[in-house]
N, C-alpha and C. Protein backbone atom coordinates (compact mmCIF):
# COMPACT_ATOMS: atom_id res chain seq x y z
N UNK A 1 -40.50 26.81 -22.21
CA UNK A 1 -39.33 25.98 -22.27
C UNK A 1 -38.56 26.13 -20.96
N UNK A 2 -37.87 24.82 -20.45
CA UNK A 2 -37.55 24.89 -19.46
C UNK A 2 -35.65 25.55 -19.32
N UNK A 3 -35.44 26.67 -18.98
CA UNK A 3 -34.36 26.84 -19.03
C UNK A 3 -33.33 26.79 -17.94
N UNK A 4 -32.08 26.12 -17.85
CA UNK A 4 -31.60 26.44 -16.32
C UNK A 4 -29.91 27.26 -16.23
N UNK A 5 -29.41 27.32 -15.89
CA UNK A 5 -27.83 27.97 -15.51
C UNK A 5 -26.99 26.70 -15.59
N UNK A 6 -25.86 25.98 -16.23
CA UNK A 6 -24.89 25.03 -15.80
C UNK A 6 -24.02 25.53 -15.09
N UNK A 7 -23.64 26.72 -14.74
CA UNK A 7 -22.42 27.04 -13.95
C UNK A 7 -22.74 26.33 -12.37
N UNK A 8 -24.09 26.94 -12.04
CA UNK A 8 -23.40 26.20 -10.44
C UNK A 8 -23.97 24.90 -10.47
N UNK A 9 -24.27 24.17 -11.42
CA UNK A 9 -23.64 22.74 -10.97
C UNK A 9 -22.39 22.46 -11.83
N UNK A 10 -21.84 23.20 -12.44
CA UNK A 10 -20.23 22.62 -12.45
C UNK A 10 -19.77 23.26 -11.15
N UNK A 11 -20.02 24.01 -10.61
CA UNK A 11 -19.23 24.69 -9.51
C UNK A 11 -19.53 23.39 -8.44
N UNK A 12 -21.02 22.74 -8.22
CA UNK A 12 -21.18 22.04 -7.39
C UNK A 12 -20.36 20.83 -7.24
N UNK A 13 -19.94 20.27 -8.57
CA UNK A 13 -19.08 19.28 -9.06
C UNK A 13 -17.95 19.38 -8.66
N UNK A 14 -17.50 20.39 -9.00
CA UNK A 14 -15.91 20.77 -8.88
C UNK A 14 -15.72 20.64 -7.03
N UNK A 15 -16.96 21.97 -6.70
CA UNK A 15 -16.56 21.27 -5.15
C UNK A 15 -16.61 20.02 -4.61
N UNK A 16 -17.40 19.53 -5.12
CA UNK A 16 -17.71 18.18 -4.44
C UNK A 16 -16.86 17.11 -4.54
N UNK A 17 -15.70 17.30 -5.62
CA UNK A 17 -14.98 16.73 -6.20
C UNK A 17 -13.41 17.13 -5.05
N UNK A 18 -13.19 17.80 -4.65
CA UNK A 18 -12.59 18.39 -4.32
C UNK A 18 -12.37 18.16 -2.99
N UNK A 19 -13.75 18.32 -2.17
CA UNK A 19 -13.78 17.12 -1.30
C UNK A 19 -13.50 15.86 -1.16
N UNK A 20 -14.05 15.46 -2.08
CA UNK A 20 -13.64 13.80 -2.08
C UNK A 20 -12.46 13.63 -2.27
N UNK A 21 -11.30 14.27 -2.81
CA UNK A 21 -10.90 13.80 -3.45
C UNK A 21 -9.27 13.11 -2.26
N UNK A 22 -9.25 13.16 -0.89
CA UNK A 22 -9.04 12.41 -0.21
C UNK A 22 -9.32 11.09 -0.18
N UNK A 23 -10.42 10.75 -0.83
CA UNK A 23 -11.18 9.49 -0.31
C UNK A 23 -9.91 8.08 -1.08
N UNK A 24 -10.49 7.33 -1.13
CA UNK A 24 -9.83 5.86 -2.19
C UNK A 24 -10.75 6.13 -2.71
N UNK A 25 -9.87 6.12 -4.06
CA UNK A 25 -9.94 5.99 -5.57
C UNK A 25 -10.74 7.11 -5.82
N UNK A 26 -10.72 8.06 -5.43
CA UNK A 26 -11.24 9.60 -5.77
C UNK A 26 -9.62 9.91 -6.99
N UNK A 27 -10.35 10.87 -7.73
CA UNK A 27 -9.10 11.76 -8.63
C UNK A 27 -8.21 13.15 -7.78
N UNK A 28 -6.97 12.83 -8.06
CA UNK A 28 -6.29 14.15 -7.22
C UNK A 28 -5.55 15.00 -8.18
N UNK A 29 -5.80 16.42 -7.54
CA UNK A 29 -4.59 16.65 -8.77
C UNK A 29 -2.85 16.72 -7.85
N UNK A 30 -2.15 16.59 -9.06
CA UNK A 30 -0.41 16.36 -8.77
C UNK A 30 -0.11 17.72 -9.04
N UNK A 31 0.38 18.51 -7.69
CA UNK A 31 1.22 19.57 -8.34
C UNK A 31 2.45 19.74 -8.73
N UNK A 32 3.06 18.87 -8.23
CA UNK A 32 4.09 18.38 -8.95
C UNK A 32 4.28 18.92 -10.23
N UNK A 33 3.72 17.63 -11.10
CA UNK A 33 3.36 17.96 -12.66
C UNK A 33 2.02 18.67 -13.41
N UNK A 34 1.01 19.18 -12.31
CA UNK A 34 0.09 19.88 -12.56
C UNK A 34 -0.59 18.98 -13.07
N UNK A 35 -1.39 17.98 -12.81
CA UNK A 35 -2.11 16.79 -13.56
C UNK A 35 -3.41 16.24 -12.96
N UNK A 36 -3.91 15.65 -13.36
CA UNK A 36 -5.28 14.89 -12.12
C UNK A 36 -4.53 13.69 -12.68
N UNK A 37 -5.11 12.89 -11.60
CA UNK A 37 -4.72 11.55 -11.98
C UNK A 37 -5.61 10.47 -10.12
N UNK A 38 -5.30 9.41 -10.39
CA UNK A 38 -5.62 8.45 -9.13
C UNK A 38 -4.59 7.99 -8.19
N UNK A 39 -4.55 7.97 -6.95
CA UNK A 39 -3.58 7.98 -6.31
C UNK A 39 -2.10 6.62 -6.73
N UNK A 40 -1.35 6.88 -6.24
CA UNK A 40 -0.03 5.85 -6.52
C UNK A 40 -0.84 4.53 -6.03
N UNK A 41 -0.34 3.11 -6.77
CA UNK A 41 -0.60 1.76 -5.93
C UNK A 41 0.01 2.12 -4.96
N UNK A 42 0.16 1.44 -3.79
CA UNK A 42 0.64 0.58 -2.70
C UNK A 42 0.16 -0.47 -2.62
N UNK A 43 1.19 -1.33 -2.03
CA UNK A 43 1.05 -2.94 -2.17
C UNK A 43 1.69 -3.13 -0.26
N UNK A 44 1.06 -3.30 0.76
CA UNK A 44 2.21 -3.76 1.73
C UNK A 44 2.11 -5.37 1.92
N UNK A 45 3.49 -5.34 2.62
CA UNK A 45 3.73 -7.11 2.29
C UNK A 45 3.31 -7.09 3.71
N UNK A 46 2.38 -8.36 4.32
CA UNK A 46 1.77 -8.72 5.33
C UNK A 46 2.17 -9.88 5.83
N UNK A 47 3.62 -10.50 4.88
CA UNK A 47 3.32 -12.17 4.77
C UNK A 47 4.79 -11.92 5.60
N UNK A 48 5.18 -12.93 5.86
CA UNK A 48 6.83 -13.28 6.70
C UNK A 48 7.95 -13.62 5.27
N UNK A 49 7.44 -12.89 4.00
CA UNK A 49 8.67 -13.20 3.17
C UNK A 49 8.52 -12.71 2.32
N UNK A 50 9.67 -11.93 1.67
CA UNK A 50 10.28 -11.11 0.83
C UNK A 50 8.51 -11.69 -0.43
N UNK A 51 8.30 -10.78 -0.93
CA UNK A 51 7.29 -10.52 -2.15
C UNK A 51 7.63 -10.18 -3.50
N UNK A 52 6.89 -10.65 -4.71
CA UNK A 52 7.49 -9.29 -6.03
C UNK A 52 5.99 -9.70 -7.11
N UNK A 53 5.93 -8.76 -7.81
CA UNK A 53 4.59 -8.96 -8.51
C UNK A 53 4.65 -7.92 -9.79
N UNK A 54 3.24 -8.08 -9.86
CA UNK A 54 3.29 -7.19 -11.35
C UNK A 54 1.77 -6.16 -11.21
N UNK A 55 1.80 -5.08 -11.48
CA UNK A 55 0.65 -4.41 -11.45
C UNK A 55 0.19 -4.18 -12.64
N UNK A 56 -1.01 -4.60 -13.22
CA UNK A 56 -1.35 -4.25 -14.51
C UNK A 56 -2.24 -3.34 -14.98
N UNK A 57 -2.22 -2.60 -15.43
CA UNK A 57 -3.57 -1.20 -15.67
C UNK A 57 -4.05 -1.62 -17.05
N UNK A 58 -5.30 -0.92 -17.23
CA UNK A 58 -6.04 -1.06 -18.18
C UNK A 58 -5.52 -0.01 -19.31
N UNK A 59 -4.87 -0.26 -20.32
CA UNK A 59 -4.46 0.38 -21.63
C UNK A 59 -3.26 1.16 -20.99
N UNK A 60 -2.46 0.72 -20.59
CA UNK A 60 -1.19 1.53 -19.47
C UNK A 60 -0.13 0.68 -19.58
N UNK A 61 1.24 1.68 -19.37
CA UNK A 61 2.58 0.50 -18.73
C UNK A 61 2.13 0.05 -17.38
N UNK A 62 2.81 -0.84 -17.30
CA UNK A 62 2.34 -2.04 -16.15
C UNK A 62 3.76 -1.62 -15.45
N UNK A 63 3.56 -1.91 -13.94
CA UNK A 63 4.51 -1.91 -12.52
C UNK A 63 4.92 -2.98 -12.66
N UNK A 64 6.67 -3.39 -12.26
CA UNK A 64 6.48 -4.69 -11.30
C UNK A 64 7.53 -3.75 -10.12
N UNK A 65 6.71 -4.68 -8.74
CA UNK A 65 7.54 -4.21 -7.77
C UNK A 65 7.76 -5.81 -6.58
N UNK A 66 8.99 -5.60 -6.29
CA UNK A 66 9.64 -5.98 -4.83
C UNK A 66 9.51 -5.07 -3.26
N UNK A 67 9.04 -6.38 -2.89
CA UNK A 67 8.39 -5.50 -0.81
C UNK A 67 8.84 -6.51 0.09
N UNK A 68 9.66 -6.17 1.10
CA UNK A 68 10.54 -7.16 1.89
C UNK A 68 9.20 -7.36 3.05
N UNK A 69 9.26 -7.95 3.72
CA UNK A 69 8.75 -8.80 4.88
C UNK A 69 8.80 -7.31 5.98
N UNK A 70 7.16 -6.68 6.23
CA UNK A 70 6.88 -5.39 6.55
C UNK A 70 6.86 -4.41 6.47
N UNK A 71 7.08 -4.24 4.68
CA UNK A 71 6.90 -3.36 4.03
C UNK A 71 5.92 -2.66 3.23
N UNK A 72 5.91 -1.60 2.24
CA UNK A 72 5.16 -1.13 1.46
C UNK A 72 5.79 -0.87 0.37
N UNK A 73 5.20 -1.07 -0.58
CA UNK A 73 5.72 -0.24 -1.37
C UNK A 73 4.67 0.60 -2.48
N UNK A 74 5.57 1.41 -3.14
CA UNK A 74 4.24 2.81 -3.93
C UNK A 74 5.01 2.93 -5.36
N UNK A 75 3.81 2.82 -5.95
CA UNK A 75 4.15 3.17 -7.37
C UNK A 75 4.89 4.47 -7.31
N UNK A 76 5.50 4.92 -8.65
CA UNK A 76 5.85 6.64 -8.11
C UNK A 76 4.89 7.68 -9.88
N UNK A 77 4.06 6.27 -10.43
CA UNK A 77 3.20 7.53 -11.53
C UNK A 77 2.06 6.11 -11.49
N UNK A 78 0.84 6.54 -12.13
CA UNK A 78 -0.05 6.22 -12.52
C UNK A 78 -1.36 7.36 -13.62
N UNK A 79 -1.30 8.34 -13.50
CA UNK A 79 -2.16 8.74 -14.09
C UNK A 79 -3.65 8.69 -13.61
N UNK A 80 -4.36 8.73 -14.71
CA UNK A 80 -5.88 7.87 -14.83
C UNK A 80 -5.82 6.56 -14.94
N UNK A 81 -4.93 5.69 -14.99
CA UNK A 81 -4.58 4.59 -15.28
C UNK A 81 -5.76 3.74 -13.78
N UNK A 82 -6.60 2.62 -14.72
CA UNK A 82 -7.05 1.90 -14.05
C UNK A 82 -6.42 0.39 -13.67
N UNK A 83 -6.31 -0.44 -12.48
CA UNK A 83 -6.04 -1.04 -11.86
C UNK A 83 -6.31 -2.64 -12.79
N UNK A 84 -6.32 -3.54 -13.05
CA UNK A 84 -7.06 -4.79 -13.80
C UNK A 84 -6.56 -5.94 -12.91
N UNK A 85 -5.34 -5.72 -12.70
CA UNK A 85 -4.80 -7.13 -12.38
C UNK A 85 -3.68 -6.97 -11.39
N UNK A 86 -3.19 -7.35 -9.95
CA UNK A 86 -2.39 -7.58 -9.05
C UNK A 86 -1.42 -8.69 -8.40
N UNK A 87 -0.14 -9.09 -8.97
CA UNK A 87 0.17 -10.49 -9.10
C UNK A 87 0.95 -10.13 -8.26
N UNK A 88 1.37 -11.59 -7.47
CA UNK A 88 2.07 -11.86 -6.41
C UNK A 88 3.08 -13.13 -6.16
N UNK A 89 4.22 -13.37 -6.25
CA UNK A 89 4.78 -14.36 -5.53
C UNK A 89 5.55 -14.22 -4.19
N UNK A 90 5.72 -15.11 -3.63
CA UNK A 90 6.16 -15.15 -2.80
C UNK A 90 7.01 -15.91 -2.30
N UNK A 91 8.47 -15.57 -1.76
CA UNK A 91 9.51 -16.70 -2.01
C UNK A 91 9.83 -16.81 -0.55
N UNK A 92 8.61 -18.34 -0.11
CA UNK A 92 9.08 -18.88 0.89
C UNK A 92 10.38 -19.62 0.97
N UNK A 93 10.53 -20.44 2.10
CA UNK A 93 11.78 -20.66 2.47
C UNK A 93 11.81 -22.23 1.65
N UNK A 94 10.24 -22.76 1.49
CA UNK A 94 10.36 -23.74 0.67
C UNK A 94 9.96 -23.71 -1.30
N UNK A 95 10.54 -22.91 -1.46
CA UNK A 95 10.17 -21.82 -2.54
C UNK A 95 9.54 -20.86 -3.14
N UNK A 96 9.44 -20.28 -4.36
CA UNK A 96 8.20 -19.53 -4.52
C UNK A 96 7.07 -19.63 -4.80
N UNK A 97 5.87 -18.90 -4.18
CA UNK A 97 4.21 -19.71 -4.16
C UNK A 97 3.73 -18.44 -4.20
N UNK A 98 2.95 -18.76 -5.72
CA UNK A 98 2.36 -18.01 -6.27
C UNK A 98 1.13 -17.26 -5.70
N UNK A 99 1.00 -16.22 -5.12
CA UNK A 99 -0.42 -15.40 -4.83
C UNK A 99 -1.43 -15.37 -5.80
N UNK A 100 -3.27 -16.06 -5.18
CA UNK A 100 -3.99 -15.31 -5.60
C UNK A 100 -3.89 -14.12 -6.16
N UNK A 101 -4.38 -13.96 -7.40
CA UNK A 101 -3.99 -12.37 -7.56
C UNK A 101 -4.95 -11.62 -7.00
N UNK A 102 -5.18 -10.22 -7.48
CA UNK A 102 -6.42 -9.72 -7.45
C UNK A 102 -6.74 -9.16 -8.99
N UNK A 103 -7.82 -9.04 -9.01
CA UNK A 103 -8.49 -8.99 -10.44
C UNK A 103 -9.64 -7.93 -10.19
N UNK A 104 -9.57 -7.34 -11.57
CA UNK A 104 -10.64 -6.43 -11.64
C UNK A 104 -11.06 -5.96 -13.18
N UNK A 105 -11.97 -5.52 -13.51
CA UNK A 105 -12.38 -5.41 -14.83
C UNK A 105 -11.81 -3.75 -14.86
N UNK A 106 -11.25 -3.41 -13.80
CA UNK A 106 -10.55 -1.84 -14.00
C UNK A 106 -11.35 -0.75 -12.66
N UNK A 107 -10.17 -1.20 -11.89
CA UNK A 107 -10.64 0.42 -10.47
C UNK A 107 -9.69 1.16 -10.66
N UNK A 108 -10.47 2.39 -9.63
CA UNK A 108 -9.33 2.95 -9.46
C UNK A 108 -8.42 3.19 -7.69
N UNK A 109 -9.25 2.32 -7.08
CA UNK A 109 -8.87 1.84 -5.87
C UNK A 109 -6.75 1.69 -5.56
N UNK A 110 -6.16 2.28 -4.92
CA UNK A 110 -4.90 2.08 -4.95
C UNK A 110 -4.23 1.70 -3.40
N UNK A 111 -5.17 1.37 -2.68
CA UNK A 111 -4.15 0.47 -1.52
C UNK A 111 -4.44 -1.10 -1.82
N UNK A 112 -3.29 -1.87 -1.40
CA UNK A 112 -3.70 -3.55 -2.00
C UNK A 112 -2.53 -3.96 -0.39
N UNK A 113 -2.79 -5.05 -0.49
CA UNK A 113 -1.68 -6.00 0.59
C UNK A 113 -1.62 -7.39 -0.18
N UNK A 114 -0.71 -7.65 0.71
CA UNK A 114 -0.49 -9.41 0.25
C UNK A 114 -0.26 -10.06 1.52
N UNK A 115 -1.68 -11.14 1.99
CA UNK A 115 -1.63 -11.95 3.09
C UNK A 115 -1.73 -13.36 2.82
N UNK A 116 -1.45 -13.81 4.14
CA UNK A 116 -1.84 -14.93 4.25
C UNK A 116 -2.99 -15.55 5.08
N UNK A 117 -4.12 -16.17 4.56
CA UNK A 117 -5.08 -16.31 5.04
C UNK A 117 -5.80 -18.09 4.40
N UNK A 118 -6.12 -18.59 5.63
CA UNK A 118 -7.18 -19.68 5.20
C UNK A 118 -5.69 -20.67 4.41
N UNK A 119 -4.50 -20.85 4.76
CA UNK A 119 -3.64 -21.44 4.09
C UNK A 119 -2.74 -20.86 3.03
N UNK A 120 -3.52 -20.07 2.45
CA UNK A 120 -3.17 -19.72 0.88
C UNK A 120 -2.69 -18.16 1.01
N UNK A 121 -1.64 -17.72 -0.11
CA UNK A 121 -1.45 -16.12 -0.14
C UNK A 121 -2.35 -15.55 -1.23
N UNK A 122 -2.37 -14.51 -0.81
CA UNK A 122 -3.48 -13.58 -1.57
C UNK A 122 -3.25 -12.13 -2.06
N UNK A 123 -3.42 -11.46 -3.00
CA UNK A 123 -3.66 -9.85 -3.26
C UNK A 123 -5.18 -9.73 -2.88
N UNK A 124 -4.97 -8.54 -1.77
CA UNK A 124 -6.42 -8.25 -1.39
C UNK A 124 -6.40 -6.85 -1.04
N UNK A 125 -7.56 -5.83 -1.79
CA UNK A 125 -7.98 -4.45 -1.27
C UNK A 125 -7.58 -4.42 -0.12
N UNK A 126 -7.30 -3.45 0.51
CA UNK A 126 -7.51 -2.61 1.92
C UNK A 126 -8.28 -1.38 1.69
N UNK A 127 -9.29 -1.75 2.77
CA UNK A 127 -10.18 -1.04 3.39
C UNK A 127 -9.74 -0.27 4.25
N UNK A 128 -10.32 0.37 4.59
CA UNK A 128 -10.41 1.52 5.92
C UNK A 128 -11.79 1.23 6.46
């Protein structure tokens, strides 16, 4: 019978985890409140006018936040809470115009922007 040890691959896990856990959408822990959880949203506004939206998580209270014209802004909790949905308006000077949102069946990805591109405004990931 084949027998093996689980400790060092939880140990391998844990490190490896630990590493990553800089990355986007890696788990961190908060010492704060002593917790793991996924990093805060940020949303920065990219567009030439004041922004406000709604962040929606999967089985979670939902964000809404306001970001002036070169700003950011950051959730201040999330948890494990996954990402689903990213809404946006935007109150041009000839009123407000609704952003593409962004959509997701649930990440845990937490940088987003709001541009303007190809005519239209948008919620879109940021990359590195």
């Amino acid at each position: 019978m084949f027998k093996f040890n689980i400790l060092p691959i939880m140990l391998i896990f844990i490190f490896s985890s630990s590493i990553s856990a800089a990355e986007e959408g890696a788990l961190v822990f908060n010492e704060r409140d002593s917790s793991w959880g996924y990093p805060f949203v940020s949303i920065s506004n990219s567009t030439q006018h004041n922004v406000s939206g709604r962040v929606e998580f999967a089985a979670c209270f939902q964000s809404t936040y306001v970001t002036h014209v070169g700003q950011t802004w950051t959730d201040d909790e999330r948890g494990i809470c996954l990402v689903t949905k990213i809404t946006a308006v935007v109150a041009t000077d000839d009123g407000n115009v609704e952003a593409r949102p962004y959509v997701s069946t649930g990440t845990s990805y937490s940088s987003y922007a709001v541009i303007y591109r190809n005519g239209n405004y948008e919620v879109t990931r940021v990359t590195n």
